[in-house]
Protein backbone atom coordinates (compact mmCIF):
# COMPACT_ATOMS: atom_id res chain seq x y z
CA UNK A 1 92.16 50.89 65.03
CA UNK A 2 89.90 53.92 63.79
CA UNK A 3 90.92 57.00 66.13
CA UNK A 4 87.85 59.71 66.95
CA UNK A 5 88.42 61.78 63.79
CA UNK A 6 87.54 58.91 61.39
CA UNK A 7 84.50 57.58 63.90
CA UNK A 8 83.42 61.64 63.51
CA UNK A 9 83.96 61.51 59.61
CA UNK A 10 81.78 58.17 59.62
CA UNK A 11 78.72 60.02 61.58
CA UNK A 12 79.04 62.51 59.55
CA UNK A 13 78.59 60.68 56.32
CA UNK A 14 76.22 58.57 57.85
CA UNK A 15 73.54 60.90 59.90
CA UNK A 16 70.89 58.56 60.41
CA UNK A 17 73.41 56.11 62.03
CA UNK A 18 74.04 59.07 64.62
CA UNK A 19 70.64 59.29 64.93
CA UNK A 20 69.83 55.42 65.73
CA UNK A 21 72.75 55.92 68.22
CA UNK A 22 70.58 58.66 69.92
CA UNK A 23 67.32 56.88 69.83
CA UNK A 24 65.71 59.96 68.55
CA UNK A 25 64.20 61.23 65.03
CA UNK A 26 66.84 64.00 64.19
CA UNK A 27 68.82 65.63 61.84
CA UNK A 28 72.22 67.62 62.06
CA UNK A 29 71.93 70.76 62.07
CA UNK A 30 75.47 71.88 62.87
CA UNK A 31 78.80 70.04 62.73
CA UNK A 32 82.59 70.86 63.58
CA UNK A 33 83.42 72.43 60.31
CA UNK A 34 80.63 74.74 59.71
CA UNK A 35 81.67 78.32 58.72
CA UNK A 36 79.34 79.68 61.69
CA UNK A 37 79.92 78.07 64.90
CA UNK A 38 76.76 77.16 66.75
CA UNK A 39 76.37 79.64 69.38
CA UNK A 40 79.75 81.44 68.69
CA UNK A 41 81.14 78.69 70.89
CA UNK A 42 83.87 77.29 68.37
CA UNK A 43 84.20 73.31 67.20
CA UNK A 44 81.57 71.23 68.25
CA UNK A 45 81.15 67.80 67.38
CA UNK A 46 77.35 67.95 66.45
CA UNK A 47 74.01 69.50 67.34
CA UNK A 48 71.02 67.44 66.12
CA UNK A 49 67.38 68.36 66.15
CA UNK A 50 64.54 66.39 65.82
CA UNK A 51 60.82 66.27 64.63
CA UNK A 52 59.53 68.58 67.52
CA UNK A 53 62.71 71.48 67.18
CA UNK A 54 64.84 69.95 70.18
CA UNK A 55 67.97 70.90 69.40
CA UNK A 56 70.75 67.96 71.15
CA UNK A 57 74.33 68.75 71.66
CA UNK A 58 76.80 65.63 71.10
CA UNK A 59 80.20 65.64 72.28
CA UNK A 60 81.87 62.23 70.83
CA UNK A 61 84.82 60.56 72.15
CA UNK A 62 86.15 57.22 71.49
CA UNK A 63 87.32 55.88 75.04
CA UNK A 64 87.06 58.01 78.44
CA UNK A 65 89.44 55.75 80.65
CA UNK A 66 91.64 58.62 82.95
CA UNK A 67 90.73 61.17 85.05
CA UNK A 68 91.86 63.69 82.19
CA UNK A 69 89.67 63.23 79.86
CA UNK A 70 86.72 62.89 82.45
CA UNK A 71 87.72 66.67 83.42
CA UNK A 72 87.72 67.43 79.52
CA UNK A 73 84.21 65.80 79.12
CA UNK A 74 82.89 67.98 81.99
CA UNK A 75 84.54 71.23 81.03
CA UNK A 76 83.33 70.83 77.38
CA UNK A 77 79.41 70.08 78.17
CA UNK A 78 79.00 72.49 80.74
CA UNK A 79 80.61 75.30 78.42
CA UNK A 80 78.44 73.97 75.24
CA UNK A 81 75.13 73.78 77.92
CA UNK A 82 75.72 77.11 78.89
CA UNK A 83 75.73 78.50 75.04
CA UNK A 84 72.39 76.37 74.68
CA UNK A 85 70.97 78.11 77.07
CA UNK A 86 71.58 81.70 75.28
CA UNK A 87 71.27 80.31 71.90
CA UNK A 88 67.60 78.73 72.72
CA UNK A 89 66.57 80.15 75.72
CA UNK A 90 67.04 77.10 77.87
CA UNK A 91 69.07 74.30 78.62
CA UNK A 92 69.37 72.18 75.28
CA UNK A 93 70.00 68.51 76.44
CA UNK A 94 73.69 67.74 76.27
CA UNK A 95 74.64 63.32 75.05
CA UNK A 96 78.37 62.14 75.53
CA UNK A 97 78.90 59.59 72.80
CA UNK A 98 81.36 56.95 74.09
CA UNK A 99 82.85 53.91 73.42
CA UNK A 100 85.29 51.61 75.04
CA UNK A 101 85.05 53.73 78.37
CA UNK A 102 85.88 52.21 81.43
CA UNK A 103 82.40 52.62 83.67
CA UNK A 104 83.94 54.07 86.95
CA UNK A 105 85.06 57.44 84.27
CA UNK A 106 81.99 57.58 82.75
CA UNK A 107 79.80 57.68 86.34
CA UNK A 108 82.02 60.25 87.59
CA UNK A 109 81.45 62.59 84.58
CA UNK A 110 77.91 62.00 85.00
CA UNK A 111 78.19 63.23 88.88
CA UNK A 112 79.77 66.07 88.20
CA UNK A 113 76.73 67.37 85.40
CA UNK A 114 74.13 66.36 87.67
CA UNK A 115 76.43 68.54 90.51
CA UNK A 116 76.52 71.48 87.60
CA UNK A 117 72.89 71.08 86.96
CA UNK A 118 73.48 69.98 83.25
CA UNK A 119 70.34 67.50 81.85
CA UNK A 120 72.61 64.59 80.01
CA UNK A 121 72.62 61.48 78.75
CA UNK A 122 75.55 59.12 78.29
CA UNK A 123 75.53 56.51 75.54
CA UNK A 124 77.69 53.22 74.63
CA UNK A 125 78.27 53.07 70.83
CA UNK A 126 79.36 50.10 69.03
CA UNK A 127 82.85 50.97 67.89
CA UNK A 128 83.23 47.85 65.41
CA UNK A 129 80.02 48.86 63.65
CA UNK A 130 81.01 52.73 62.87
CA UNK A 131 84.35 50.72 61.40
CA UNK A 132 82.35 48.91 59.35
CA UNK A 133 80.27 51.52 57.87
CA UNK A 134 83.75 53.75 57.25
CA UNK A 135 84.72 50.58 55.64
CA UNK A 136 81.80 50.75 53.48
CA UNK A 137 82.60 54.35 52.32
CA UNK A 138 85.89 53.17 51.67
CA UNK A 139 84.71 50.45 49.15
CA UNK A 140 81.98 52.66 47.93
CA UNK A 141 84.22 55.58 46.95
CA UNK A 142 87.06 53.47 45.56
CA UNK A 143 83.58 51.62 43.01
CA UNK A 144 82.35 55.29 42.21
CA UNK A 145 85.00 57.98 42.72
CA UNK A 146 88.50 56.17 41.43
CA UNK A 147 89.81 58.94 38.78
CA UNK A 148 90.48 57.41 35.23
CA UNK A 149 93.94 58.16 34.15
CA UNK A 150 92.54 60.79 31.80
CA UNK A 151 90.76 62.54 35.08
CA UNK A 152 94.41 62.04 36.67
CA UNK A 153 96.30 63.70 33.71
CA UNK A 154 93.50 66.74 33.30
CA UNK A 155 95.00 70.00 34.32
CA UNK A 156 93.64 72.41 31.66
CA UNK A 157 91.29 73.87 34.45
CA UNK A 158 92.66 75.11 37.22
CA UNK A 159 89.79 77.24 38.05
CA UNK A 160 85.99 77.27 37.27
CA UNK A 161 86.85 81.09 36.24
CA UNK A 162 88.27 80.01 33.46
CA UNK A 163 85.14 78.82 31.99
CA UNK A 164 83.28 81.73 32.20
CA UNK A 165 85.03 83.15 29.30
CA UNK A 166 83.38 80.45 26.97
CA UNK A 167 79.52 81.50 28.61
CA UNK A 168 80.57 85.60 27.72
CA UNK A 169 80.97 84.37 23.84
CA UNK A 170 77.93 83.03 23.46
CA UNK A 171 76.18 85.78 25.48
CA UNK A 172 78.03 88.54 23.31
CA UNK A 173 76.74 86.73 19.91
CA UNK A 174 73.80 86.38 21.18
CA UNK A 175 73.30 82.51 20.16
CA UNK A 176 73.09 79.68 22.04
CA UNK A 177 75.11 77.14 19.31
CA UNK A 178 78.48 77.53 17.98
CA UNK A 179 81.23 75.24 16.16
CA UNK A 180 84.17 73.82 17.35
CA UNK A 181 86.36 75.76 14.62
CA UNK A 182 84.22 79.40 15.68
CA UNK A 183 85.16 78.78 19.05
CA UNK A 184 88.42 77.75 18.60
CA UNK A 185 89.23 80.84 16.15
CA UNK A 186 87.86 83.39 18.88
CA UNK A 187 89.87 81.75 21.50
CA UNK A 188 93.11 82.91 23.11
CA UNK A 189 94.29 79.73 24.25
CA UNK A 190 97.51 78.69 22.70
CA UNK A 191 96.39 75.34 22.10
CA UNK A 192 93.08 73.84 20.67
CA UNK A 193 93.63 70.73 23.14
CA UNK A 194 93.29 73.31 26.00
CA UNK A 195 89.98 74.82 24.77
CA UNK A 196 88.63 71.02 24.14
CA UNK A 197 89.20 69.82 27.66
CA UNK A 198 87.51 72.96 29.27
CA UNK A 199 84.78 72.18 26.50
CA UNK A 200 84.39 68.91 28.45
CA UNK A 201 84.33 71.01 32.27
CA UNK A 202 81.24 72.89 30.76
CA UNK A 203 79.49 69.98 29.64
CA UNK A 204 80.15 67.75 32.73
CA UNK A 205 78.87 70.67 34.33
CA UNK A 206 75.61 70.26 32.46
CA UNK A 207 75.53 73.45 30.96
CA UNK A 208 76.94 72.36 27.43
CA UNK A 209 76.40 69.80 24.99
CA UNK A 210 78.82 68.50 22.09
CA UNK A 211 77.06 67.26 19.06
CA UNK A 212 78.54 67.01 14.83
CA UNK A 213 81.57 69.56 15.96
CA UNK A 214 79.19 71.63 17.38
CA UNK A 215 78.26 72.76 21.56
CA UNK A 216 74.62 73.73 22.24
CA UNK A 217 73.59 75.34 25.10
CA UNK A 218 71.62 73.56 27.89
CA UNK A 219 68.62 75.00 29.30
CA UNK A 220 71.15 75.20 32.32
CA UNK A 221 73.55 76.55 30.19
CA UNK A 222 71.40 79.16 28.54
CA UNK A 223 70.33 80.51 32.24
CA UNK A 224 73.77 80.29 33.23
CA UNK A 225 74.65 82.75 30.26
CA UNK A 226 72.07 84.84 30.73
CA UNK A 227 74.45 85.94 34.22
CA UNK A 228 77.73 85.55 32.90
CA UNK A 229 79.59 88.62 32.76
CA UNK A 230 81.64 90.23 30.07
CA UNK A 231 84.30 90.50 28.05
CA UNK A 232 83.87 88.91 24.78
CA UNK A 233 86.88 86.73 23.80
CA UNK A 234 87.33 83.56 25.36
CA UNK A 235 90.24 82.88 27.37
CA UNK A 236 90.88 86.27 27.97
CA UNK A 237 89.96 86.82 31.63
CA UNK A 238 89.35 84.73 34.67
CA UNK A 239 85.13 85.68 35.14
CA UNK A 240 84.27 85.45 38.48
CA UNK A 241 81.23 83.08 39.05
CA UNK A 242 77.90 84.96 40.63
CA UNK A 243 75.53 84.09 43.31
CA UNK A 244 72.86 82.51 40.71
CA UNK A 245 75.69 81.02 38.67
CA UNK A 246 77.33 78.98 41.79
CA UNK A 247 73.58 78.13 43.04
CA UNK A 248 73.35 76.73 39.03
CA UNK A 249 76.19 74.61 39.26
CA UNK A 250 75.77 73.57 42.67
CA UNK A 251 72.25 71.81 41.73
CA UNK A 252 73.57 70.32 38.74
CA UNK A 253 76.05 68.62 40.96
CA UNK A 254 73.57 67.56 42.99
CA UNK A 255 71.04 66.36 40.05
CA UNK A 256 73.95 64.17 38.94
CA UNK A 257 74.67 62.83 42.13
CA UNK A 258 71.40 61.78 42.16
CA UNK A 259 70.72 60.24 38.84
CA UNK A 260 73.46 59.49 36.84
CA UNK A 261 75.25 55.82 37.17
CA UNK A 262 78.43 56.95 36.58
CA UNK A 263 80.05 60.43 38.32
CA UNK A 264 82.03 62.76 35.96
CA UNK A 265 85.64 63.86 37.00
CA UNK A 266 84.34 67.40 39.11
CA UNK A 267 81.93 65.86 41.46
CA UNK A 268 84.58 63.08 42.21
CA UNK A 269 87.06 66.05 43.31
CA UNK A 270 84.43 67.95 44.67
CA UNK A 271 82.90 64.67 46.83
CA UNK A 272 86.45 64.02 47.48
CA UNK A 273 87.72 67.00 48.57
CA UNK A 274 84.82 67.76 50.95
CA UNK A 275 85.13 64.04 52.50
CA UNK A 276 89.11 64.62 53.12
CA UNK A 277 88.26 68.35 54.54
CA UNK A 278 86.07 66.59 57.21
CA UNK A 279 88.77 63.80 57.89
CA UNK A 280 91.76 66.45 58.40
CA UNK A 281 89.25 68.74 60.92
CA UNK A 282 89.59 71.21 58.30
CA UNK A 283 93.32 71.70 58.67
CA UNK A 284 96.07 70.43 56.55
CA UNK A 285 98.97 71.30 55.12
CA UNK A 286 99.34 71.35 50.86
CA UNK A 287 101.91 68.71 49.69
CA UNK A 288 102.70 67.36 53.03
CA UNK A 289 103.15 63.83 52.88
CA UNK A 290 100.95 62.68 56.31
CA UNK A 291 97.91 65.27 54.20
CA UNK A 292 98.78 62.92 51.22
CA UNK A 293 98.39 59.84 52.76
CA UNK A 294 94.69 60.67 54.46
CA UNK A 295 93.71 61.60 50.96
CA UNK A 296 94.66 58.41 49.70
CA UNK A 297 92.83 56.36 52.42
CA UNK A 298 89.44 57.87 50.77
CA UNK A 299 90.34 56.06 47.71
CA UNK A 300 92.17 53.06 48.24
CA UNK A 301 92.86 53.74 44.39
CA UNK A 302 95.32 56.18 44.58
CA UNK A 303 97.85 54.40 46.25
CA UNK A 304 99.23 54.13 42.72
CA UNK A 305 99.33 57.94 42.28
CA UNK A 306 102.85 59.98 42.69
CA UNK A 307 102.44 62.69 46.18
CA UNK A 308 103.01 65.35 43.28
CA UNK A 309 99.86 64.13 41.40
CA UNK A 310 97.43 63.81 44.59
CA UNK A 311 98.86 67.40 45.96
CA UNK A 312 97.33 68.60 42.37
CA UNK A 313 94.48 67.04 42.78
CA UNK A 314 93.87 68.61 46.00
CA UNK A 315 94.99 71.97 44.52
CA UNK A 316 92.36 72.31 42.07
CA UNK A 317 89.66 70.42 44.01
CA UNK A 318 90.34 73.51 46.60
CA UNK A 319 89.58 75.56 43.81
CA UNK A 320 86.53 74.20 42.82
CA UNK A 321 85.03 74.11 45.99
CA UNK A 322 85.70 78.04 46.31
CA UNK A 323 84.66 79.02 42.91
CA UNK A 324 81.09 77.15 43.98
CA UNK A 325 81.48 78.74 47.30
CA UNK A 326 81.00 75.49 49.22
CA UNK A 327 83.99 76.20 51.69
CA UNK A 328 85.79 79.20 53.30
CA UNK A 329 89.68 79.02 53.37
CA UNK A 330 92.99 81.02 55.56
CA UNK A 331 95.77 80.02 54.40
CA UNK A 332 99.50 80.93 56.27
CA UNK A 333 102.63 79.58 54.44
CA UNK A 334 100.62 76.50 52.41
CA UNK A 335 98.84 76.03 55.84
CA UNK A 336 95.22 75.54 55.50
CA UNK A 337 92.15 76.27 57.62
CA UNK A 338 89.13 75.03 56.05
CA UNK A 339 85.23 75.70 57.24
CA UNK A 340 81.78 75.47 55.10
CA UNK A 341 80.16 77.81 54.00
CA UNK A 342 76.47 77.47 54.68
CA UNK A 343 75.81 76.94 51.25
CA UNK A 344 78.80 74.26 51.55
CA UNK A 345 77.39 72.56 54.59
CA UNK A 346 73.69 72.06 52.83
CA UNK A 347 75.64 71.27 49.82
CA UNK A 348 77.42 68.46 51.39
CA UNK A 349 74.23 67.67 53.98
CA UNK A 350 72.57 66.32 50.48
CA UNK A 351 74.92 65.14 48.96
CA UNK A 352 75.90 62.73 52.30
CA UNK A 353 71.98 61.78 51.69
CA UNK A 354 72.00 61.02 48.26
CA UNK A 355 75.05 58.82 48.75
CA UNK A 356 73.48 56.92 51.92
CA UNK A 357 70.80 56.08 49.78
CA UNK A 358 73.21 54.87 46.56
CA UNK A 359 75.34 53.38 49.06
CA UNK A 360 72.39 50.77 50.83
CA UNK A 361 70.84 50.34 47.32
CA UNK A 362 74.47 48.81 45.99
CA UNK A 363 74.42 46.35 49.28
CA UNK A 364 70.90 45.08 49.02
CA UNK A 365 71.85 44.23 45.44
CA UNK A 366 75.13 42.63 46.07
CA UNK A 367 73.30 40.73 48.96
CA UNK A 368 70.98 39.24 46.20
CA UNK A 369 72.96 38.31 43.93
């Protein structure tokens, strides 16, 4: 049986399904793991807005069947109306999404708004058809993001930083081509291997390309250099990223989402990572084995993988996601508290699209064949 974090994972991956479920034209505009709360009023579940600027507040549970959770319901969506009304200047119209409810609950919840003056709606979802659709992200992320054992064994970049040493020697000679055997003479990396693989970062990056022994420049590339920061010798410094070099990269993971047939080895960690933040409520623990096992559900793929090898994985996805400044992290003795940034929740809000969109086009095909 799904339980309400996976049914909220599934609307979130699947917005326009939360929007049929409304019966409205909207879009989310905030979620429970953006870095700024909506209204200051902590973790909602979502607040949608549609075609005219309505802004709807939508508390989702899966069953309301005691007396309990009917005082929860009624606690939550009289706080969350009464930050609508400061946030917008009026009462924004509050929807309890609910499935498997017993009736009798779900009338006396709706007494007690209408008692507490709170404009609602309660709605009946169909619980077996948000299973099937997490189902379908299941199968679609085990066809496209399912790491090669080469991805697996990759550990040469632990951070994006590490890259920007590469971008400072072509900005200090002032070129925008060099050859394997310059590079790898001006390099302090012990071993030629480790220079090669972080060769391969910047290209599936899009900012480099590998031709004859040699790596050009993109026209990404060449804009991304143009910001890159010095020193001069590669591998000698971790180089922060910039505002305009995160933007860069974070479009160029987004072109490729969009276009390419195949995803490269980042935006799979990336995708990844960002799909198993939302499943965990942005709180898990690193190397615990219950963490290990939600990661693996993403991918049914990874079964195979040792707990040490999927921990790393979701070590260095971390990383990425904070050297592109797509999430915002505490962490208290390998505890981890997770939010998006707002350049992480737009990042992910079209990247959720593009993969909608691959997602239907791979089951109309399948259905015709």
């Amino acid at each position: 049986m799904m339980n309400e974090r996976q049914i909220q994972f599934t609307l979130l991956e699947n917005p326009k399904e939360l929007s049929n479920i409304l019966g409205i034209n909207a879009n989310v505009i905030a979620a429970y793991l953006d870095l700024k709360p909506w209204g200051g009023v902590g973790q909602i579940d979502f607040v949608m807005e549609d075609t005219s600027g309505n802004a709807y507040v939508v508390e989702l549970e899966k069953e309301i069947n005691n007396k309990a959770k009917v005082e929860h319901v009624v606690e939550q969506v009289h706080r969350y109306a009464c930050i609508s009304q400061k946030v917008y200047q009026k009462l924004a119209p509050m929807v309890v999404l609910a499935a498997q409810s017993d009736p009798r609950y779900l009338d006396a919840i709706s007494d007690r708004l209408h008692a507490l003056h709170v404009q609602h709606k309660i709605i009946n979802y169909d619980l077996s058809r948000i299973k099937r659709l997490y189902n379908s992200i299941l199968d679609y992320n085990q066809l496209m993001f399912s790491l090669s054992p080469e991805e697996v064994k990759s550990v040469a970049v632990a951070s994006l930083k590490q890259l920007n040493g590469i971008f400072a020697y072509f900005k200090a000679k002032r070129t925008t081509e060099m050859t394997l055997q310059q590079m790898g003479e001006a390099c302090l990396w012990k071993h030629f291997s480790t220079l090669m693989q972080r060769l391969k970062y910047c290209q599936e990056l899009g900012l480099l390309a590998i031709n004859n022994k040699t790596a050009f420049l993109t026209k990404q590339g060449e804009k991304y250099t143009y910001y890159t920061n010095l020193p001069n010798r590669i591998g000698k410094d971790y180089i922060d990223l910039n505002d305009m070099q995160k933007a860069l990269i974070r479009q160029n993971l987004i072109r490729h989402l969009r276009t390419e047939d195949e995803f490269n080895s980042i935006i799979k960690k990336i995708i990844i990572y960002i799909q198993f933040i939302i499943l965990v409520q942005g709180t898990y623990k690193q190397a615990d084995p219950g963490v290990i096992s939600l990661y693996r559900q993403l991918v049914r793929r990874f079964v195979s993988l040792k707990d040490e090898t999927i921990s790393n994985i979701i070590y260095w996805s971390h990383n990425y996601a904070i050297n592109l400044d797509l999430i915002s992290v505490d962490v208290d003795n390998n505890n981890y508290r997770v939010n998006l940034t707002p350049a992480g929740t737009q990042f992910y809000r079209m990247s959720c699209d593009i993969l909608n969109l691959r997602r239907e086009e791979k089951m109309i095909l399948t259905a015709n064949l």
